[in-house]
C-alpha atoms as a PDB file:
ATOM      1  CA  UNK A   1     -20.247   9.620   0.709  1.00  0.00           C
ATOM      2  CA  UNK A   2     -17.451   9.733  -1.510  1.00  0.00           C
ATOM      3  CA  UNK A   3     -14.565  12.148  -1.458  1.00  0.00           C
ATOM      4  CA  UNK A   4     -15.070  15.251  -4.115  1.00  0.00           C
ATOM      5  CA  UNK A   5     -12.699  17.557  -2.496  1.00  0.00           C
ATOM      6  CA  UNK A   6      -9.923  19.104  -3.929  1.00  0.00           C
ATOM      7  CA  UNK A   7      -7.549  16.025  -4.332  1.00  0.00           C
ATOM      8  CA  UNK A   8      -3.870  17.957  -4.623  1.00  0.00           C
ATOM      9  CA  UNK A   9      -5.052  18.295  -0.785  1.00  0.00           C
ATOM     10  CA  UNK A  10      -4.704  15.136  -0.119  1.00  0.00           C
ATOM     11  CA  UNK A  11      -1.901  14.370  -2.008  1.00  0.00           C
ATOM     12  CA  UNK A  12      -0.167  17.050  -0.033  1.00  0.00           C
ATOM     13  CA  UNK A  13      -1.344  15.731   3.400  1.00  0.00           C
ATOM     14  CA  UNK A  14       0.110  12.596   2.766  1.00  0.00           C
ATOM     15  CA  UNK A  15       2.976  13.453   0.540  1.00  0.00           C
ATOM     16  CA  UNK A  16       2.412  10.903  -1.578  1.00  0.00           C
ATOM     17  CA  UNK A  17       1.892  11.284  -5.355  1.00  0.00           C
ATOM     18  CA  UNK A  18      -1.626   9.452  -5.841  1.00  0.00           C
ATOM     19  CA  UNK A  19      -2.347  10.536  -9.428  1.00  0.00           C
ATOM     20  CA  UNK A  20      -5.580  11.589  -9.105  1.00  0.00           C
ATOM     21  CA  UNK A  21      -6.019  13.963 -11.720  1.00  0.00           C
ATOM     22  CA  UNK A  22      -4.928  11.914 -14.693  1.00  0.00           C
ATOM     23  CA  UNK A  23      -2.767  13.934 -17.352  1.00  0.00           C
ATOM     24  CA  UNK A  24      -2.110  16.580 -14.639  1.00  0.00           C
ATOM     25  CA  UNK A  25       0.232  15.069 -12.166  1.00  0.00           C
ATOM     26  CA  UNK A  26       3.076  14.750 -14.639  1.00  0.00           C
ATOM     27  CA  UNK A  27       3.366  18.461 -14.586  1.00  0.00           C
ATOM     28  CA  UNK A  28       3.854  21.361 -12.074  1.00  0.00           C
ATOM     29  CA  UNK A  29       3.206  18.908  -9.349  1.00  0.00           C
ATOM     30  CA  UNK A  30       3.664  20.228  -5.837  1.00  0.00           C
ATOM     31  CA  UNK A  31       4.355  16.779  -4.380  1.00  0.00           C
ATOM     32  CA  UNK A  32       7.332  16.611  -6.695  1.00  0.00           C
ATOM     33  CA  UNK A  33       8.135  20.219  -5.675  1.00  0.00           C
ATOM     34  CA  UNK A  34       8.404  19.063  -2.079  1.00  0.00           C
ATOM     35  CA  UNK A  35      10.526  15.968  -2.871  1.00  0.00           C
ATOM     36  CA  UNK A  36      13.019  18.322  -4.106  1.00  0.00           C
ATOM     37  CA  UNK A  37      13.159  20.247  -0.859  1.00  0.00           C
ATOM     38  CA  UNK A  38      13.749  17.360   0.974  1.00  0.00           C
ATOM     39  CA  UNK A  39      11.212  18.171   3.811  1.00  0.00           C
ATOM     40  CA  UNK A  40       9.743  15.365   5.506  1.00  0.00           C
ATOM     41  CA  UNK A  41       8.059  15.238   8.860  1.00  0.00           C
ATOM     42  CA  UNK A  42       8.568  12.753  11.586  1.00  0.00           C
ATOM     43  CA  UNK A  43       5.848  10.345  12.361  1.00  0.00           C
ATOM     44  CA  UNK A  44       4.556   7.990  15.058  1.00  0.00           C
ATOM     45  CA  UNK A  45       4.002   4.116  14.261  1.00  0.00           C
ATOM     46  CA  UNK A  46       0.205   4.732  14.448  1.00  0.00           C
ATOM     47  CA  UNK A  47       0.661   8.025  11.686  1.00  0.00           C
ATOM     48  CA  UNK A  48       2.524   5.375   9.321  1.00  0.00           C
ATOM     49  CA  UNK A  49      -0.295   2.517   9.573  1.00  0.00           C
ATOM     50  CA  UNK A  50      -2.766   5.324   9.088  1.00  0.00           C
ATOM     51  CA  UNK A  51      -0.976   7.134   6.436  1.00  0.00           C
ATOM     52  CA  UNK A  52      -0.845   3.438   4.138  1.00  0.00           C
ATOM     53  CA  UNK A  53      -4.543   2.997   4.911  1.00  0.00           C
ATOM     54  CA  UNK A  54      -4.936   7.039   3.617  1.00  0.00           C
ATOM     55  CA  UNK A  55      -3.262   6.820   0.906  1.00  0.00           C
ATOM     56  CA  UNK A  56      -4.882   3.387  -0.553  1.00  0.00           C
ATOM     57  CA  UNK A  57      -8.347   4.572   0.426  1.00  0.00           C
ATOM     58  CA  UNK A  58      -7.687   7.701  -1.370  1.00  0.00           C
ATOM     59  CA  UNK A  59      -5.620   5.964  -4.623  1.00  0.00           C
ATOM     60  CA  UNK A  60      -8.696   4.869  -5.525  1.00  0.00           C
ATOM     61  CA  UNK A  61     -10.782   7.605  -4.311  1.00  0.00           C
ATOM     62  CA  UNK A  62     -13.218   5.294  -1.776  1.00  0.00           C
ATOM     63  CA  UNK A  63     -14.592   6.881   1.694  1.00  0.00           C
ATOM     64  CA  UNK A  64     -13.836   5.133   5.101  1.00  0.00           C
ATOM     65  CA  UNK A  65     -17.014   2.791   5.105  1.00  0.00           C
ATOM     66  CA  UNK A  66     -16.257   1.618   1.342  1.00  0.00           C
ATOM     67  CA  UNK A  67     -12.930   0.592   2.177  1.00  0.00           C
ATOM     68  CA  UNK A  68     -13.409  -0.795   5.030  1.00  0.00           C
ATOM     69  CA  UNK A  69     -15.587  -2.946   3.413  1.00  0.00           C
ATOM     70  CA  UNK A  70     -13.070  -3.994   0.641  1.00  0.00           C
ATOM     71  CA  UNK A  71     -10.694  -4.736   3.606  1.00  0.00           C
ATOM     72  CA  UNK A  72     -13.673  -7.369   5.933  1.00  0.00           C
ATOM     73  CA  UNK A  73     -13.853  -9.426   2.135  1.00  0.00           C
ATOM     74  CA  UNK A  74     -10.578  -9.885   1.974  1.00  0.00           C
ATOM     75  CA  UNK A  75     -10.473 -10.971   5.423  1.00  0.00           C
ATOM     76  CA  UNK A  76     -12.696 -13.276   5.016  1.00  0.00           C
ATOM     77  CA  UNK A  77     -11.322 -15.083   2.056  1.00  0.00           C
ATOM     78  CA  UNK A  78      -8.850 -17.552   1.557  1.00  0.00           C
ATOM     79  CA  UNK A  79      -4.619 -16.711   1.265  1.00  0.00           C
ATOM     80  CA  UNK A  80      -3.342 -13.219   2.513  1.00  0.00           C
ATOM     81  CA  UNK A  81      -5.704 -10.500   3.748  1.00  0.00           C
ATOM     82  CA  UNK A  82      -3.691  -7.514   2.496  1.00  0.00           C
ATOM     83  CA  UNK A  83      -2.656  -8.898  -0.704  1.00  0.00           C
ATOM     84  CA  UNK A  84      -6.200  -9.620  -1.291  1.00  0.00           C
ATOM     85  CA  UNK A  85      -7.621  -6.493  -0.891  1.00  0.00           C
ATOM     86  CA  UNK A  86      -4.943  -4.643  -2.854  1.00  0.00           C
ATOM     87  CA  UNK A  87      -6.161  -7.236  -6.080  1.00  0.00           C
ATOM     88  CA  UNK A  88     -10.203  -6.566  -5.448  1.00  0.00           C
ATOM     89  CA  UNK A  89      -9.554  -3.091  -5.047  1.00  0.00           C
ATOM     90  CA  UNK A  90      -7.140  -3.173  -8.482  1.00  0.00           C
ATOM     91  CA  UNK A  91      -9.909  -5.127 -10.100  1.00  0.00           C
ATOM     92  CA  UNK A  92     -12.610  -2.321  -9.342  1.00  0.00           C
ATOM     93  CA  UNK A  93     -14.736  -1.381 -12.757  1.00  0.00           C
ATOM     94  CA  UNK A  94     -13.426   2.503 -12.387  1.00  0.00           C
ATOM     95  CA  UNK A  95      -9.586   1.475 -11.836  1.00  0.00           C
ATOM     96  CA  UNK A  96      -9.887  -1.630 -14.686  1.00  0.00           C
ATOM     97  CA  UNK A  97     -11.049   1.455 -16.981  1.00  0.00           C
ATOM     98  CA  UNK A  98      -8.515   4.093 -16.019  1.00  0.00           C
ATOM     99  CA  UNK A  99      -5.900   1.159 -16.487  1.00  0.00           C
ATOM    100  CA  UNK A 100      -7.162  -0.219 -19.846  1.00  0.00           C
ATOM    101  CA  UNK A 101      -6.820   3.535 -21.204  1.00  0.00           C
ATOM    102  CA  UNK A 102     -10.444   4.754 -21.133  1.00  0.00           C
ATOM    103  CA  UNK A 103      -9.856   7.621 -18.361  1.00  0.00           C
ATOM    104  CA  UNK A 104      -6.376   8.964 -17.395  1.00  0.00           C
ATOM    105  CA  UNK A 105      -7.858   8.730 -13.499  1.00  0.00           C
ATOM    106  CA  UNK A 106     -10.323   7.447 -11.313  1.00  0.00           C
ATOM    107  CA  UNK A 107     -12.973  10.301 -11.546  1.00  0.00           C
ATOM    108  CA  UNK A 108     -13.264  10.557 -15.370  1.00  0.00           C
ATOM    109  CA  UNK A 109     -13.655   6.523 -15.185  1.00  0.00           C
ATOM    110  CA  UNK A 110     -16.824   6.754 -12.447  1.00  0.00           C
ATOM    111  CA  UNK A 111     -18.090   9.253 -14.851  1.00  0.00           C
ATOM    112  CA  UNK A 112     -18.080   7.210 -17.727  1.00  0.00           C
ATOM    113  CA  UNK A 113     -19.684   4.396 -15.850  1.00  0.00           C
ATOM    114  CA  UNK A 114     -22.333   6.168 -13.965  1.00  0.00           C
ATOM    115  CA  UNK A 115     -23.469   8.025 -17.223  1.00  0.00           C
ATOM    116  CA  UNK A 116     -23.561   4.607 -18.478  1.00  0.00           C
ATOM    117  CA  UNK A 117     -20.922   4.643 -21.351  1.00  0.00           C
ATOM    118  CA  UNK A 118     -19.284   1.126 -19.979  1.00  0.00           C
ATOM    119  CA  UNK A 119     -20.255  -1.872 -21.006  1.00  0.00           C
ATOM    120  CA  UNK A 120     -19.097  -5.129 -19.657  1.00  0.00           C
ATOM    121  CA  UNK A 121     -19.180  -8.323 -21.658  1.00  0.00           C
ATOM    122  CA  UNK A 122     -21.702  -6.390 -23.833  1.00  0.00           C
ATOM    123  CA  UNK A 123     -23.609  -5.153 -21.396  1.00  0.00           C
ATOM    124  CA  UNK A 124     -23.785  -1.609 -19.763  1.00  0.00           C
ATOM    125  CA  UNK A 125     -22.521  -1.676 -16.108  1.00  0.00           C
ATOM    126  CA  UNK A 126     -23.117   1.505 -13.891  1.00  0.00           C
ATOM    127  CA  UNK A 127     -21.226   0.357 -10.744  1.00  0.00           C
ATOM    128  CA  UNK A 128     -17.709   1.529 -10.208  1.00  0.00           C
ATOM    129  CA  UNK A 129     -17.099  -0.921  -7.337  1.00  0.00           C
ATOM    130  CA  UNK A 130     -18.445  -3.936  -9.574  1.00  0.00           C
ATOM    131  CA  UNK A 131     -15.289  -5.994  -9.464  1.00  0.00           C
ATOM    132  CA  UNK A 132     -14.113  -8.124 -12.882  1.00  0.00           C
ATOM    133  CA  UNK A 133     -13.054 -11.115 -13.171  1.00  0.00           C
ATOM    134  CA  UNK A 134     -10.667 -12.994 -15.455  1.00  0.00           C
ATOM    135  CA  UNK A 135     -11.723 -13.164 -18.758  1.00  0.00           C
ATOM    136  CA  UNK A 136     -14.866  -9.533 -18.696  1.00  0.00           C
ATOM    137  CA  UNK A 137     -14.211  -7.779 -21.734  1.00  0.00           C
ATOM    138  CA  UNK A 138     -15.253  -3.911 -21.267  1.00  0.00           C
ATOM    139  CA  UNK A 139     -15.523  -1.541 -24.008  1.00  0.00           C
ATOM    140  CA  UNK A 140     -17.042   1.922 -24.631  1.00  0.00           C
ATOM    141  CA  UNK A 141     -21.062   2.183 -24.814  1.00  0.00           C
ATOM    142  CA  UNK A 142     -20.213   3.502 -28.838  1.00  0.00           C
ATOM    143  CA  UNK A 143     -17.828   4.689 -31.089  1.00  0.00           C
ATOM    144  CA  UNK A 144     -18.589   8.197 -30.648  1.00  0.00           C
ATOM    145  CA  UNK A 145     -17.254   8.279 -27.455  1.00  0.00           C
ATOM    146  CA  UNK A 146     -13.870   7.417 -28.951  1.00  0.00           C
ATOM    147  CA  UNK A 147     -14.010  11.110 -30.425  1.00  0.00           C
ATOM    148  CA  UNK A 148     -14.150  12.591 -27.015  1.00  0.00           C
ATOM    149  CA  UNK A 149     -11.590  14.614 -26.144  1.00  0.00           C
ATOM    150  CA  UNK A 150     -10.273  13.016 -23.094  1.00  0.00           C
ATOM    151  CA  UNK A 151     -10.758   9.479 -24.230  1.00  0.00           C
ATOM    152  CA  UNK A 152      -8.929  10.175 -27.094  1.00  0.00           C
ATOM    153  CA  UNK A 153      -6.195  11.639 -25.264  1.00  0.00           C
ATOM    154  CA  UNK A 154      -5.921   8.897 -22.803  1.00  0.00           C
ATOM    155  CA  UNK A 155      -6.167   5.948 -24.864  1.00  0.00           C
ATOM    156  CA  UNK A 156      -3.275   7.808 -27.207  1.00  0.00           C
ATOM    157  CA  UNK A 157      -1.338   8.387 -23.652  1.00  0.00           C
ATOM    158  CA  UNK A 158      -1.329   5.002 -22.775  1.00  0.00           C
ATOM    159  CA  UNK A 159      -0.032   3.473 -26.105  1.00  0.00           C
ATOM    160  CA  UNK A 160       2.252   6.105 -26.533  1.00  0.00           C
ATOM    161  CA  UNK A 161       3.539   5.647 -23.056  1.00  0.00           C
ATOM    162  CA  UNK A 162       2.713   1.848 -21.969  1.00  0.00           C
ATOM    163  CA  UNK A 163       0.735   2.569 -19.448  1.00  0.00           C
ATOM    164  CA  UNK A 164      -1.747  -0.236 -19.688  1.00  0.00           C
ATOM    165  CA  UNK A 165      -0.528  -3.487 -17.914  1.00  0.00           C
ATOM    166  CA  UNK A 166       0.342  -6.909 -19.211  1.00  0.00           C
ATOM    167  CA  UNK A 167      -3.078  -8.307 -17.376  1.00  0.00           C
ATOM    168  CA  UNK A 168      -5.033  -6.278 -19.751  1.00  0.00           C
ATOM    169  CA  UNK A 169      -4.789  -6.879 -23.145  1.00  0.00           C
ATOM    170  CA  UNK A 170      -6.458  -4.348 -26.099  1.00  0.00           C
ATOM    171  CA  UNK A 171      -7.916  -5.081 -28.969  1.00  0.00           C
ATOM    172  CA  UNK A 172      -7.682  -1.842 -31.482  1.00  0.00           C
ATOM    173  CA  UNK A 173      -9.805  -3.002 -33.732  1.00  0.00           C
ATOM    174  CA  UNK A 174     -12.877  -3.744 -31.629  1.00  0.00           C
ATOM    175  CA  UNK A 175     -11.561  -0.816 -28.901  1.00  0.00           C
ATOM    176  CA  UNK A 176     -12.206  -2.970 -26.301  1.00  0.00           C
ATOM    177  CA  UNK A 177      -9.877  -4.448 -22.969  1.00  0.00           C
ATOM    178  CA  UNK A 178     -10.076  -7.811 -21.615  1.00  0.00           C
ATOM    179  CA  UNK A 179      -8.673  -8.915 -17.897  1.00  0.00           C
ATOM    180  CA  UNK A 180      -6.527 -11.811 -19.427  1.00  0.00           C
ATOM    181  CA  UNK A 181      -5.360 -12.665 -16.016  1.00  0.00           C
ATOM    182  CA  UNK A 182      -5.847 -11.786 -12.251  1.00  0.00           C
ATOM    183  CA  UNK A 183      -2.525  -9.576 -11.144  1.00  0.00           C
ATOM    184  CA  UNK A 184      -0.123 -10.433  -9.148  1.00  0.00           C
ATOM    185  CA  UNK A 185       0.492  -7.880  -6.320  1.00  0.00           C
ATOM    186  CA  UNK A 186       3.668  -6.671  -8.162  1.00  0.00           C
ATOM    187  CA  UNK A 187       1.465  -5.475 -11.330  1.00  0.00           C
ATOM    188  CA  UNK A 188      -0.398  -3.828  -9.318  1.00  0.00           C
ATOM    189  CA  UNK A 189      -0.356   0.137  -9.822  1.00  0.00           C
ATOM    190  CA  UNK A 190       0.012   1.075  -6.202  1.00  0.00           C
ATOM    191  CA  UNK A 191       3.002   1.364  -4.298  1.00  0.00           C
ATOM    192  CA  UNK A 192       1.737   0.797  -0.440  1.00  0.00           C
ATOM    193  CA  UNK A 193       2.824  -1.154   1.791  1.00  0.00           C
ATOM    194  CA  UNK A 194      -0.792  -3.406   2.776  1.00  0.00           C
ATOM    195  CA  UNK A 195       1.092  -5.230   5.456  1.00  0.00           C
ATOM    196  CA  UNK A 196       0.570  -1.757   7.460  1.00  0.00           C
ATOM    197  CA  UNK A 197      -2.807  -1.701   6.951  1.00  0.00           C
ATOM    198  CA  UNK A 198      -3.721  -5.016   8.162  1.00  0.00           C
ATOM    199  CA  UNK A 199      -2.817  -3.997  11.179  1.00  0.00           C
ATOM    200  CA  UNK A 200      -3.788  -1.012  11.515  1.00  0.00           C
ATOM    201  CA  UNK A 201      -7.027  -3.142  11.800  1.00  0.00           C
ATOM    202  CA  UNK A 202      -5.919  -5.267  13.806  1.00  0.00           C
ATOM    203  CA  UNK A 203      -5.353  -3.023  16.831  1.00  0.00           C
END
């Protein structure tokens, strides 16, 4: 099952900022609180390969048999096994939506998808881990949805702040993102270090 615990806990277990609640981590964040105190604890080589595999699994908010899933694809496939699960996991339906401005984090996006308000290349898609691919146009189900609250917020966030990367390119007048390229690992919007977690698996 998925994780729908209290996520500041697990940004506080592995003191890492993992923007999970959208509009609310750029204020009163206790991560950021922390920082400032300078506290940090020491940590085995074993606690840092599993703290990089925590805090990707939990960036985009997948349970220990999902990711490791993710992880035996990218294995499998051609070029570098880390780098190539960072992109499928960046190319995830929930995270393309929070990215393209839909959802200001992961959770908002799987509920616009499972309720079936996504559609992809013009046609509704309810499966967060459906991965895009260059080119897959996704839009809101209707217009009305643009006068939600939070969708209005966050697509207004992400213009006024450029939050939405180059690979993704809007269309205001139809309301709709395309994936005009796969990313390269430094577009991506995590900051881990995947090298870690391929071995972590490999022990």
């Amino acid at each position: 099952m998925k994780y729908n615990g209290a996520v500041c806990k697990k940004c506080r277990a592995l003191n890492e900022k993992l923007f999970l609640k959208g509009n609310k981590c750029f204020s009163n964040c206790t991560i950021e609180k922390r920082e400032k105190t300078g506290r940090q604890k020491k940590m085995s080589d074993y606690g840092k390969h599993l703290r990089e595999k925590q805090i990707a699994k939990f960036s985009y908010l997948m349970n220990e048999g999902q990711f490791e899933r993710f992880f035996n694809i990218a294995s499998k496939a051609k070029g570098r096994t880390g780098e190539t699960m960072m992109k499928l996991l960046e190319l995830r339906l929930d995270n393309i939506v929070r990215r393209a401005g839909f959802s200001t984090s992961i959770r908002m996006a799987r509920q616009l998808i499972g309720h079936g308000n996504i559609r992809v290349n013009g046609k509704v898609v309810k499966i967060p881990s459906y991965i895009l691919r260059e080119g897959d146009e996704i839009s809101l189900k209707n217009d009305l949805l643009l006068e939600n609250l939070y969708v209005k917020q966050s697509l207004e966030n992400t213009e006024r702040l450029g939050w939405r990367p180059s690979y993704i390119t809007y269309d205001p007048q139809k309301k709709s993102a395309k994936l005009s390229m796969i990313p390269e690992r430094a577009e991506l919007s995590t900051k881990i270090n995947e090298q870690l977690i391929v071995e972590f698996y490999s022990k």
